[in-house]
PDB file of N, CA and C in Angstrom:
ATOM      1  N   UNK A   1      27.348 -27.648 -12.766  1.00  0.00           N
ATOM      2  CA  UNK A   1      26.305 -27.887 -11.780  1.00  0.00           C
ATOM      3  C   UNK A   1      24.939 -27.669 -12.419  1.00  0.00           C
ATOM      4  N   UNK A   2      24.358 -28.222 -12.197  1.00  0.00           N
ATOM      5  CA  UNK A   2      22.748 -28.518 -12.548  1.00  0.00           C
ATOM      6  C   UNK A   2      21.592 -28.076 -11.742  1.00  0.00           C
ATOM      7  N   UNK A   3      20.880 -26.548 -11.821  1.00  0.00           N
ATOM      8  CA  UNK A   3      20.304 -26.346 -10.828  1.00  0.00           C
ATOM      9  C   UNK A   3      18.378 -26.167 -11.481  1.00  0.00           C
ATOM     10  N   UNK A   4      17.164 -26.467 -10.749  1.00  0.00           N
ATOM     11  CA  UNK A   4      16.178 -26.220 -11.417  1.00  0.00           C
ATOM     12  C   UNK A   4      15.580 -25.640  -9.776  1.00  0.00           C
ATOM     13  N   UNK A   5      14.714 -24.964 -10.024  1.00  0.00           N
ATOM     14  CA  UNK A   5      13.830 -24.688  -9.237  1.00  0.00           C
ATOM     15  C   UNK A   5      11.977 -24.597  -9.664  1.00  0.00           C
ATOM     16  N   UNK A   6      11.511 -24.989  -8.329  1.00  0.00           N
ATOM     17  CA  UNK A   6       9.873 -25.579  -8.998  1.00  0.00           C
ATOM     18  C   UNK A   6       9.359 -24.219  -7.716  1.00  0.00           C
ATOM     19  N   UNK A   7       8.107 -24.427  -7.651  1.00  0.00           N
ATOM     20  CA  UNK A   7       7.244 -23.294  -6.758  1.00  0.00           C
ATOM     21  C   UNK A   7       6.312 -24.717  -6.167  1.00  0.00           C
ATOM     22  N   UNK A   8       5.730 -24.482  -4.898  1.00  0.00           N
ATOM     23  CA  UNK A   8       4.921 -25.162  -4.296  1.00  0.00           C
ATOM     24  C   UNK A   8       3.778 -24.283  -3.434  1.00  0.00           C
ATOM     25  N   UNK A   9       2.481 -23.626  -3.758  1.00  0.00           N
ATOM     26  CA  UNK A   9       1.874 -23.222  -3.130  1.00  0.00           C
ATOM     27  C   UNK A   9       0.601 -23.997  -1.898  1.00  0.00           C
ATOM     28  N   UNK A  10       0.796 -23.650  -0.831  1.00  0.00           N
ATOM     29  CA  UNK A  10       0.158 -23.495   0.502  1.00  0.00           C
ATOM     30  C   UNK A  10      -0.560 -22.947   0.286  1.00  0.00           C
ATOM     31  N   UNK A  11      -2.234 -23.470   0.755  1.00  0.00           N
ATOM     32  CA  UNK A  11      -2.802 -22.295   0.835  1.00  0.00           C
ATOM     33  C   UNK A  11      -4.416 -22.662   1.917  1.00  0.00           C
ATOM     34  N   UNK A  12      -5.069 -21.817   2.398  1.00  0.00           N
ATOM     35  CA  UNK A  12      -6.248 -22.074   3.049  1.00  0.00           C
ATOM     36  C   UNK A  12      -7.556 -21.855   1.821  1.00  0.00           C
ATOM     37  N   UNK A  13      -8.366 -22.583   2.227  1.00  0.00           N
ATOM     38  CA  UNK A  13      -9.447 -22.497   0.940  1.00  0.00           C
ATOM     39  C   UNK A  13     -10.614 -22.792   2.050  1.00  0.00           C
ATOM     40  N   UNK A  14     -10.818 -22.783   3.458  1.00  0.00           N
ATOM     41  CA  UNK A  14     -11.963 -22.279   4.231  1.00  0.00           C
ATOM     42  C   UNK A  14     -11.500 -21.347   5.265  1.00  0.00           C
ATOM     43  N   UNK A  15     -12.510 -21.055   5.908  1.00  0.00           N
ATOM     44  CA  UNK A  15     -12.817 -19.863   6.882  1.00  0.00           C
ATOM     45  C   UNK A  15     -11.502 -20.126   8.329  1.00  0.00           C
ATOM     46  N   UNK A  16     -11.475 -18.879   8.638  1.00  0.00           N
ATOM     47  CA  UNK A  16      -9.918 -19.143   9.906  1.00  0.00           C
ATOM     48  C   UNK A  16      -9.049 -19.006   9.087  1.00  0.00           C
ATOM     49  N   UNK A  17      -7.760 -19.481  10.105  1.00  0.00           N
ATOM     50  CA  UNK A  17      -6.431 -19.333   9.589  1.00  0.00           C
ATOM     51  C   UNK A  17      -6.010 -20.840   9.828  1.00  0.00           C
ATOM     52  N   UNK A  18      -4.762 -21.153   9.165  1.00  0.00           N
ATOM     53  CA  UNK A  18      -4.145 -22.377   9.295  1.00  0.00           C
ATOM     54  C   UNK A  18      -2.863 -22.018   9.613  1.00  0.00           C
ATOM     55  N   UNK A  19      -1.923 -22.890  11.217  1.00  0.00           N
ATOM     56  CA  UNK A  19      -0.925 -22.450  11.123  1.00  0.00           C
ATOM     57  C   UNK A  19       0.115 -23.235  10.953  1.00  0.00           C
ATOM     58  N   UNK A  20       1.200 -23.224   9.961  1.00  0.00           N
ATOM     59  CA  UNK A  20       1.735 -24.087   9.670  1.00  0.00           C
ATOM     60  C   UNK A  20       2.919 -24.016  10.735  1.00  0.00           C
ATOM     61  N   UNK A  21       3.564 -25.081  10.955  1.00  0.00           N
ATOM     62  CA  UNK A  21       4.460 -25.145  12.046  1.00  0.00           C
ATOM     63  C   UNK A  21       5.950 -25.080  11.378  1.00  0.00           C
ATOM     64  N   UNK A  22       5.703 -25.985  10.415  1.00  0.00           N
ATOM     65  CA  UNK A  22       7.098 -26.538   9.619  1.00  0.00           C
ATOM     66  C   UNK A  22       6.823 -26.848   8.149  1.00  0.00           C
ATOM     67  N   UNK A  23       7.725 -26.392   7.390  1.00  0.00           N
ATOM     68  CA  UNK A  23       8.354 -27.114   5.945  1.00  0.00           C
ATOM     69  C   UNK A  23       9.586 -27.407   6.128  1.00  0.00           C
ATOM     70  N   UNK A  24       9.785 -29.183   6.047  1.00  0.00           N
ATOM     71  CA  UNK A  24      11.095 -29.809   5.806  1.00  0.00           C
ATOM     72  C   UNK A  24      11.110 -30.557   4.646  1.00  0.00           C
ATOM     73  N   UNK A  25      12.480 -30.775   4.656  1.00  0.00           N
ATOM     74  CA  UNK A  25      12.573 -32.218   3.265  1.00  0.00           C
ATOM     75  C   UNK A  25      13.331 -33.118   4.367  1.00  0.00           C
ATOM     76  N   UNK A  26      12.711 -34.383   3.817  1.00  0.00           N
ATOM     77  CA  UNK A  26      12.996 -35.793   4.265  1.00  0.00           C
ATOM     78  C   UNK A  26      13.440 -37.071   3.346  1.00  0.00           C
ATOM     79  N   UNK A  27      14.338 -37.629   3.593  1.00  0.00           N
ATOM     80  CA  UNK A  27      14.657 -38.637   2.777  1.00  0.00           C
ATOM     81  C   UNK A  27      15.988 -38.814   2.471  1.00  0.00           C
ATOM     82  N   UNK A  28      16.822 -39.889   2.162  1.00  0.00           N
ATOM     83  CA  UNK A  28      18.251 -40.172   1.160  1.00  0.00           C
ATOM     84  C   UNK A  28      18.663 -39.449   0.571  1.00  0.00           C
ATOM     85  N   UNK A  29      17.726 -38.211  -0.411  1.00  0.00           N
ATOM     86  CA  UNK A  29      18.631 -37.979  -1.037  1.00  0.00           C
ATOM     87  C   UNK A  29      18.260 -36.015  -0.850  1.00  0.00           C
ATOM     88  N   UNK A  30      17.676 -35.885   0.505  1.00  0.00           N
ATOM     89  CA  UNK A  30      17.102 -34.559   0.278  1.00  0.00           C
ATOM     90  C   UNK A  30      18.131 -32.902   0.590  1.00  0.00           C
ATOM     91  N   UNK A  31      19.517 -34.135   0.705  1.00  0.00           N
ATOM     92  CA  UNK A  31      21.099 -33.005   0.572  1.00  0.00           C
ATOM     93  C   UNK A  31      20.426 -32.586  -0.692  1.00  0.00           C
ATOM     94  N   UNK A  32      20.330 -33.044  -1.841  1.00  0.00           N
ATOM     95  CA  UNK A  32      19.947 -32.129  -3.083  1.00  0.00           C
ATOM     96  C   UNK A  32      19.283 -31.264  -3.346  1.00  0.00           C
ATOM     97  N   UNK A  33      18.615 -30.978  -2.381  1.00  0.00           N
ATOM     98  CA  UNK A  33      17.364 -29.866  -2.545  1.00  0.00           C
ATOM     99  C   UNK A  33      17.440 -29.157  -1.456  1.00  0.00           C
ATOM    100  N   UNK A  34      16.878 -27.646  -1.585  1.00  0.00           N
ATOM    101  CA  UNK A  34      16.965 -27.016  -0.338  1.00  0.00           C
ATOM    102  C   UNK A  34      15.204 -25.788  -0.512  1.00  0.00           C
ATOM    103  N   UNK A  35      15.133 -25.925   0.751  1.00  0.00           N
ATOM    104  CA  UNK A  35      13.076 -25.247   0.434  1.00  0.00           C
ATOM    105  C   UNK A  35      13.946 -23.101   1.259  1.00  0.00           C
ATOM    106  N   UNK A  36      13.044 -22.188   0.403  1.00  0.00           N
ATOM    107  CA  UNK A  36      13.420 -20.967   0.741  1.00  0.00           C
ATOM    108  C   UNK A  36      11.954 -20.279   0.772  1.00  0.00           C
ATOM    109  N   UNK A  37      11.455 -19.198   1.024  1.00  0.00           N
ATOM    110  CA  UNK A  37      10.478 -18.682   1.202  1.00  0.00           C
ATOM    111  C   UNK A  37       9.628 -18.738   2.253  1.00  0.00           C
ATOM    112  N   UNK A  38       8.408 -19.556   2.475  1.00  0.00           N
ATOM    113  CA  UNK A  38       7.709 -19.861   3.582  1.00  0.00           C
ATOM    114  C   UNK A  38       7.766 -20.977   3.804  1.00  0.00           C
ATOM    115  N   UNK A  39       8.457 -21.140   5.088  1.00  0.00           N
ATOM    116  CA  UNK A  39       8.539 -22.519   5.715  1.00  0.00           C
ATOM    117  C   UNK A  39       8.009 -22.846   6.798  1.00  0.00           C
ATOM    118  N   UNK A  40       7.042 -21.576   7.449  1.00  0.00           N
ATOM    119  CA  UNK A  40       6.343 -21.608   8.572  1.00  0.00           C
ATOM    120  C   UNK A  40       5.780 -20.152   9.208  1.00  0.00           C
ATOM    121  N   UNK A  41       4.340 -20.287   9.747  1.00  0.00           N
ATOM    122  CA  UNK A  41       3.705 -19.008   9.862  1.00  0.00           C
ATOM    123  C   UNK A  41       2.238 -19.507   9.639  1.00  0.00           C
ATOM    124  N   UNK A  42       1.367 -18.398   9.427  1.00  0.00           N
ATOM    125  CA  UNK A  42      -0.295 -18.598   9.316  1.00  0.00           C
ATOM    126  C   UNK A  42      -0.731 -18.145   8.061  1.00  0.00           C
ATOM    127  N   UNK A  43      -1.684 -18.739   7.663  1.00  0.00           N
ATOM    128  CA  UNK A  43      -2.152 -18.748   6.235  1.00  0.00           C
ATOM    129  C   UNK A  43      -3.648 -18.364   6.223  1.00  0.00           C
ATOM    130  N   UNK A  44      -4.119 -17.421   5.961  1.00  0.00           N
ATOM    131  CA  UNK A  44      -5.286 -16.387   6.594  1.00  0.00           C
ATOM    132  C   UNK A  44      -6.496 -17.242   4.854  1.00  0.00           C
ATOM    133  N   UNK A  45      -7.432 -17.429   5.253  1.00  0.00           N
ATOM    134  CA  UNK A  45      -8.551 -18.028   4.321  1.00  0.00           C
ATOM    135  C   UNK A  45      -8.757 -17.493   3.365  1.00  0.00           C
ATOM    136  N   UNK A  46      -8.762 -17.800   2.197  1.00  0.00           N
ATOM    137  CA  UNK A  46      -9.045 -17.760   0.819  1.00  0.00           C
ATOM    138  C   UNK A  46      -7.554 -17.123   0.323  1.00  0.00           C
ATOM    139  N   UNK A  47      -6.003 -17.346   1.105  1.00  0.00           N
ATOM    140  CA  UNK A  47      -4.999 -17.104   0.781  1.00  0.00           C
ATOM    141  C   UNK A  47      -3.631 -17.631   0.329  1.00  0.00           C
ATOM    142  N   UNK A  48      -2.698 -17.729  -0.084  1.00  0.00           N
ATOM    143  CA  UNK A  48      -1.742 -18.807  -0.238  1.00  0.00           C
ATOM    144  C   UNK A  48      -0.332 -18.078  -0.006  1.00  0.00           C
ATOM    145  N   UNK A  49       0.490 -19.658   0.224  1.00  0.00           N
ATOM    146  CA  UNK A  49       1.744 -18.546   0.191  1.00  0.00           C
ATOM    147  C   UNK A  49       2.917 -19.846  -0.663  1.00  0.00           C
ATOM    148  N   UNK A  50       3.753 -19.089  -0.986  1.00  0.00           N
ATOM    149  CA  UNK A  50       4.894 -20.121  -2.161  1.00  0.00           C
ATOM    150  C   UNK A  50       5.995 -20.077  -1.288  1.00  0.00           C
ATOM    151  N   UNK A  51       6.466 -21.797  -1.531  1.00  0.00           N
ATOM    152  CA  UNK A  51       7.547 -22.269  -1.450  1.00  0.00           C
ATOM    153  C   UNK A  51       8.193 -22.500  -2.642  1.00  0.00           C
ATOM    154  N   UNK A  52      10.002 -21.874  -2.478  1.00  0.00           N
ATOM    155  CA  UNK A  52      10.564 -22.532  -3.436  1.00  0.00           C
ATOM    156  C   UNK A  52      11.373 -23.554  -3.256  1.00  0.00           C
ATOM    157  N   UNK A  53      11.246 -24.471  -4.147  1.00  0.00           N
ATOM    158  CA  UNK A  53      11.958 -26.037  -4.013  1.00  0.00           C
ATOM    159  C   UNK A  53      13.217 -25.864  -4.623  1.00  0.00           C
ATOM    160  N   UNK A  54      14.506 -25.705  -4.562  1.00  0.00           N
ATOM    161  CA  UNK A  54      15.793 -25.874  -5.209  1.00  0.00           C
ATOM    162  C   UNK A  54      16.432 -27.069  -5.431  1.00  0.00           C
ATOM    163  N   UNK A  55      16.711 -27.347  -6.601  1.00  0.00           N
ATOM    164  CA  UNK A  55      17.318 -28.959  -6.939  1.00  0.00           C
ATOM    165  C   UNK A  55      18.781 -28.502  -7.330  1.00  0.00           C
ATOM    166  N   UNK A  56      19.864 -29.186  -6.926  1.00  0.00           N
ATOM    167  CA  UNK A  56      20.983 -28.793  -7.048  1.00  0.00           C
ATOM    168  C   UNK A  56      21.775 -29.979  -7.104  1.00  0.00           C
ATOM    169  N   UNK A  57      22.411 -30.611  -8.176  1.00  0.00           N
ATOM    170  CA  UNK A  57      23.500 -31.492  -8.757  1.00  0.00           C
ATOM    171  C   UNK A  57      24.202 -31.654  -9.434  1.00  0.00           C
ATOM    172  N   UNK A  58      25.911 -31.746  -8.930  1.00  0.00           N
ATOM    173  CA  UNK A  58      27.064 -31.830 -10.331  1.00  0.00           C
ATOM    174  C   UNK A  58      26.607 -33.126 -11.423  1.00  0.00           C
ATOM    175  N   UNK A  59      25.765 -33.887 -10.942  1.00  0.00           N
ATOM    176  CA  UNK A  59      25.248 -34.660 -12.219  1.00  0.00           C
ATOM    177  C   UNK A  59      24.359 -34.707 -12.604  1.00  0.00           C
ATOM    178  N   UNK A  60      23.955 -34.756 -14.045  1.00  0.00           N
ATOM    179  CA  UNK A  60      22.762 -34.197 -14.694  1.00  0.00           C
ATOM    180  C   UNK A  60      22.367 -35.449 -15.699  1.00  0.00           C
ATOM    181  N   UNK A  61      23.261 -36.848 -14.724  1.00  0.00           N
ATOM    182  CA  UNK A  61      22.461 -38.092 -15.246  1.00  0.00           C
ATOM    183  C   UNK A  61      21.007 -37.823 -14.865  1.00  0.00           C
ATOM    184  N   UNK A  62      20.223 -39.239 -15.547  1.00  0.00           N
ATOM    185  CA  UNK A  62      18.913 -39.810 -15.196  1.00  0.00           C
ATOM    186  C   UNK A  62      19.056 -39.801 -13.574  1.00  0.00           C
ATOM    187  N   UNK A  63      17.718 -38.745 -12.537  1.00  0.00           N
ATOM    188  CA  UNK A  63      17.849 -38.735 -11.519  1.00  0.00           C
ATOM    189  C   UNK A  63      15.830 -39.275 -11.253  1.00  0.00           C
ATOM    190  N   UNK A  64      15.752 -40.628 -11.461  1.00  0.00           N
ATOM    191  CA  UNK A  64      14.471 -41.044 -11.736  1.00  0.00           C
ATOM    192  C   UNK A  64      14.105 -41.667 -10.234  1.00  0.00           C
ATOM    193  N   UNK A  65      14.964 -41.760  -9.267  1.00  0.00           N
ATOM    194  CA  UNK A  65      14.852 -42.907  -8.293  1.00  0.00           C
ATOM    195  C   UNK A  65      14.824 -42.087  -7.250  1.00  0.00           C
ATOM    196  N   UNK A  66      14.751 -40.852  -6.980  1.00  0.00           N
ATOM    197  CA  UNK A  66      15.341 -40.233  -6.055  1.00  0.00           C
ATOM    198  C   UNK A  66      14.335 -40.291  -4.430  1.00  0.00           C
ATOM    199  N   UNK A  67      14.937 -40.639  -3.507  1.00  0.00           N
ATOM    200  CA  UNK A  67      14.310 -40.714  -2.391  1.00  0.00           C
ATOM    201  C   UNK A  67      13.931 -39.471  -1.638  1.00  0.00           C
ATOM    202  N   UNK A  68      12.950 -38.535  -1.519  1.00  0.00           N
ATOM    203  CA  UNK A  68      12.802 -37.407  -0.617  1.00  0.00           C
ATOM    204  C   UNK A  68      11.464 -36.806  -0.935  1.00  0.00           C
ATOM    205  N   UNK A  69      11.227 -35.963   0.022  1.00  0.00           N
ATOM    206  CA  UNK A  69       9.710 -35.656   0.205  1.00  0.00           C
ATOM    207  C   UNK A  69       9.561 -34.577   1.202  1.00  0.00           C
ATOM    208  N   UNK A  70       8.734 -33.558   1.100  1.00  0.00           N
ATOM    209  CA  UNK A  70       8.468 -32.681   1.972  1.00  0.00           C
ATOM    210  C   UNK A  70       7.354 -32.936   2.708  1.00  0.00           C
ATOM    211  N   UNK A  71       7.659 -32.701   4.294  1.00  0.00           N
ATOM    212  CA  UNK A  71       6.552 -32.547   5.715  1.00  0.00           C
ATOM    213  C   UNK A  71       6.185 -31.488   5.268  1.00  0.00           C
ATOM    214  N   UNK A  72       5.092 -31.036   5.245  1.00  0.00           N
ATOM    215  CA  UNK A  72       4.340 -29.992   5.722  1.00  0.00           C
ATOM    216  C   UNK A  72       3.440 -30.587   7.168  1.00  0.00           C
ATOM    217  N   UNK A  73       3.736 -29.986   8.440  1.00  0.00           N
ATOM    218  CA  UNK A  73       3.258 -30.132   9.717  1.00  0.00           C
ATOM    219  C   UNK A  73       2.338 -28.933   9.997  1.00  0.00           C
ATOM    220  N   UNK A  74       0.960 -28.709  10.207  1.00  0.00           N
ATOM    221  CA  UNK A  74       0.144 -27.656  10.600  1.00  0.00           C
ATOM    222  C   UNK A  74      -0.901 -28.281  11.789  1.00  0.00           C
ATOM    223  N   UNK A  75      -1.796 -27.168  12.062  1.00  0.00           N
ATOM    224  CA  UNK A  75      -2.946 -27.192  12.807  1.00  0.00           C
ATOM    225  C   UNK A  75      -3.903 -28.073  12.896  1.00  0.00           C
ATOM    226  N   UNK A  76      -4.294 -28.221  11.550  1.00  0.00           N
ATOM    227  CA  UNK A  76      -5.114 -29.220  11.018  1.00  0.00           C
ATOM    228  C   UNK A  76      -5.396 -30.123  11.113  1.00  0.00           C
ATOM    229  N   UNK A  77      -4.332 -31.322  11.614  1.00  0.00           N
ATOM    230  CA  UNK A  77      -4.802 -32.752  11.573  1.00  0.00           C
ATOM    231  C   UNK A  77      -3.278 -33.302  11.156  1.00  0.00           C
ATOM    232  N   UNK A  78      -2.998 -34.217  10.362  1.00  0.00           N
ATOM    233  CA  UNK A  78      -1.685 -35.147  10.123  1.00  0.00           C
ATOM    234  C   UNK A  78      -1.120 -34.287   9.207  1.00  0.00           C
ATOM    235  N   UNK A  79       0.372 -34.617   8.980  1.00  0.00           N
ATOM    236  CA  UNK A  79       1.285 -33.895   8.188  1.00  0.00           C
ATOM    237  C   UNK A  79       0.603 -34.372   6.515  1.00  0.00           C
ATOM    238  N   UNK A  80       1.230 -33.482   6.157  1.00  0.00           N
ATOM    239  CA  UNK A  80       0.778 -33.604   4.356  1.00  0.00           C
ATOM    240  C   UNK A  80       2.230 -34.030   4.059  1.00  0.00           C
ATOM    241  N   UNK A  81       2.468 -35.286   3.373  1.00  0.00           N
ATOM    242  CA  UNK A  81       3.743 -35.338   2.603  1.00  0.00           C
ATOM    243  C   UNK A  81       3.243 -35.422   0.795  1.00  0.00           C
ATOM    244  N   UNK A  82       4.379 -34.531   0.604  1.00  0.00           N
ATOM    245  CA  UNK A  82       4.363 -34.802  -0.957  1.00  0.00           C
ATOM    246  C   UNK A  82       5.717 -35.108  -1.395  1.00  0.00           C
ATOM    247  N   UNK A  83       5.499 -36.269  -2.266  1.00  0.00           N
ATOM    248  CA  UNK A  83       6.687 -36.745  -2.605  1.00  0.00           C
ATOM    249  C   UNK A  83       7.016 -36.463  -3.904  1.00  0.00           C
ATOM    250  N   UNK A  84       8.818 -36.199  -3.802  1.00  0.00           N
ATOM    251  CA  UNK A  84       9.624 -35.383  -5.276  1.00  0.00           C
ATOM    252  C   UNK A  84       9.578 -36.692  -6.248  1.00  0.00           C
ATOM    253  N   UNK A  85       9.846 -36.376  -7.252  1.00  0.00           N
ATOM    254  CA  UNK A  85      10.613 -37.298  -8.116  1.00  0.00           C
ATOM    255  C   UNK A  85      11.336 -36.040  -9.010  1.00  0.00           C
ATOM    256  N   UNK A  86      12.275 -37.570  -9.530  1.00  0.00           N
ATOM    257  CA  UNK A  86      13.767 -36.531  -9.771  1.00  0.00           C
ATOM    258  C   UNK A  86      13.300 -36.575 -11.710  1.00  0.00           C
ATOM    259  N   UNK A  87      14.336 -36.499 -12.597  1.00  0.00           N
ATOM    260  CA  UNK A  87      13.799 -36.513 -13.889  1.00  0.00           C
ATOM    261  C   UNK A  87      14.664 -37.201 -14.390  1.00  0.00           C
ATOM    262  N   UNK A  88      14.292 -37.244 -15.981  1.00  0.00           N
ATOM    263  CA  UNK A  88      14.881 -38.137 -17.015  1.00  0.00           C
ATOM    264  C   UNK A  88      15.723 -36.683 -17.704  1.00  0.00           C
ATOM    265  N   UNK A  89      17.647 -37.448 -17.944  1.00  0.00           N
ATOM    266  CA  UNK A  89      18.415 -36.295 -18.936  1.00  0.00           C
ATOM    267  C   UNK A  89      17.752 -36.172 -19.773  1.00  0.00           C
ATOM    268  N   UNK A  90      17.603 -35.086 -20.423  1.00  0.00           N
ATOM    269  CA  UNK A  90      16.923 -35.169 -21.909  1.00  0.00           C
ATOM    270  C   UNK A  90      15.755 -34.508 -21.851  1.00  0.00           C
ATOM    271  N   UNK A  91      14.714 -34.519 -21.129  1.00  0.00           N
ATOM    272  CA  UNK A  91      13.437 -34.347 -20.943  1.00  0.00           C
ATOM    273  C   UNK A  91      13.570 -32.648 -21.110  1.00  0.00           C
ATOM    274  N   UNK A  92      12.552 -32.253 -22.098  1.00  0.00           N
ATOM    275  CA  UNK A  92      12.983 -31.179 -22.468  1.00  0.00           C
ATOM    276  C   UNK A  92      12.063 -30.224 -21.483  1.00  0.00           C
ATOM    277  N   UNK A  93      11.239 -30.408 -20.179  1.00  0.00           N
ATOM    278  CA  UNK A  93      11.084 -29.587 -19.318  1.00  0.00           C
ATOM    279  C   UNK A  93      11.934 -29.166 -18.372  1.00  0.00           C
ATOM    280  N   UNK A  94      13.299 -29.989 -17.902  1.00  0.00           N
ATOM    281  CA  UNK A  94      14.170 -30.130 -17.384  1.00  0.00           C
ATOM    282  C   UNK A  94      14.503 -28.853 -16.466  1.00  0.00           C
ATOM    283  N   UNK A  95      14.547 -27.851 -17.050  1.00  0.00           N
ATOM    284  CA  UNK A  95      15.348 -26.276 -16.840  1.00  0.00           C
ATOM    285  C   UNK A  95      14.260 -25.267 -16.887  1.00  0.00           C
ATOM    286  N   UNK A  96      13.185 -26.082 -16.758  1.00  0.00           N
ATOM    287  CA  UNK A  96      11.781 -25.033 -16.869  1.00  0.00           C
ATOM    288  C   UNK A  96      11.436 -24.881 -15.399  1.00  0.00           C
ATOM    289  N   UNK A  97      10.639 -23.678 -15.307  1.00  0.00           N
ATOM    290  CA  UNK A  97      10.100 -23.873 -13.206  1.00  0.00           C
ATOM    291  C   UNK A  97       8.375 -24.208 -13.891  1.00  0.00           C
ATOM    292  N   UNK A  98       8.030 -24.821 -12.729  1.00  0.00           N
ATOM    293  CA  UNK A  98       6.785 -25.403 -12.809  1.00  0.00           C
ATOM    294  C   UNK A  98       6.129 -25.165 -11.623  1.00  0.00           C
ATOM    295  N   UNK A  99       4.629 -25.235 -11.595  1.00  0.00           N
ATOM    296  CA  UNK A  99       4.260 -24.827 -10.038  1.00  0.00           C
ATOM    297  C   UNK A  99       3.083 -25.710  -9.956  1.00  0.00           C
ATOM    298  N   UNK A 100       3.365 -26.514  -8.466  1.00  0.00           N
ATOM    299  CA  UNK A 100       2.388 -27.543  -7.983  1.00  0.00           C
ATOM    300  C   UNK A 100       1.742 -26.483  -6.843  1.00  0.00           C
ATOM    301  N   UNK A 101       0.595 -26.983  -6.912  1.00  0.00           N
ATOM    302  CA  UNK A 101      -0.153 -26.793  -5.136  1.00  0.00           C
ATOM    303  C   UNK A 101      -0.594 -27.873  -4.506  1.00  0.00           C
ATOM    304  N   UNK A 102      -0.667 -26.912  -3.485  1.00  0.00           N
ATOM    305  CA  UNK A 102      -0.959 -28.375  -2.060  1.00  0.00           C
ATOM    306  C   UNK A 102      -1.829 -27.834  -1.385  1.00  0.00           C
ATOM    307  N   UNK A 103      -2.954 -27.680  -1.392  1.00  0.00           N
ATOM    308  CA  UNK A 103      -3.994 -26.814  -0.346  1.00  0.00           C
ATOM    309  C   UNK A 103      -4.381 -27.998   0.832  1.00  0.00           C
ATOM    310  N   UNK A 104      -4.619 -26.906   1.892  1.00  0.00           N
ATOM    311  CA  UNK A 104      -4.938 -27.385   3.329  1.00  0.00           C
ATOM    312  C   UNK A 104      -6.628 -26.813   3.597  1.00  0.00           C
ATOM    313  N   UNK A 105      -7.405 -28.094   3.489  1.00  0.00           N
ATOM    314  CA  UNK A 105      -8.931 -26.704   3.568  1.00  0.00           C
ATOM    315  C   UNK A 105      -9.450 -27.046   4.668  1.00  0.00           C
TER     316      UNK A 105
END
């Protein structure tokens, strides 16, 4: 089994709080992944909080096509989607964790 995990930080970068309602994954193929940490709650200004993203597959072909994407739903205005992509075998970041952000300001 083939497992990687990435970090995704949330965070407020003006004044107030932001409250997030929901973190889901959406899409074909988003059985492969599963989100742990903060998936919902308030995010107090000039603060952040981490999601972890889990990728999990008995195959560790080329996973370049992969359909799925996380809602983030809050206070603010329209959902934020950010969309995954899967990787190339071989790619020698593969088994590394990496950390994206997504700020809400």
């Amino acid at each position: 089994s083939y497992i990687r995990n990435e970090f995704i930080y949330i965070g407020r970068t003006t004044e107030g709080s932001l409250e997030v309602h929901s973190i889901v994954l959406e899409g074909t193929n988003s059985d492969l992944f599963s989100l742990s940490g903060f998936v919902a709650g308030n995010i107090e200004a000039e603060t952040h909080k981490q999601v972890k993203v889990k990728f999990q597959s008995n195959d560790h072909n080329d996973l370049t096509g992969l359909d799925v994407r996380i809602r983030v739903s809050h206070s603010e205005g329209e959902d934020i989607l950010i969309q995954l992509q899967g990787y190339v075998a071989g790619d020698k970041t593969s088994s590394e964790e990496k950390d994206e952000q997504a700020a809400v300001s």
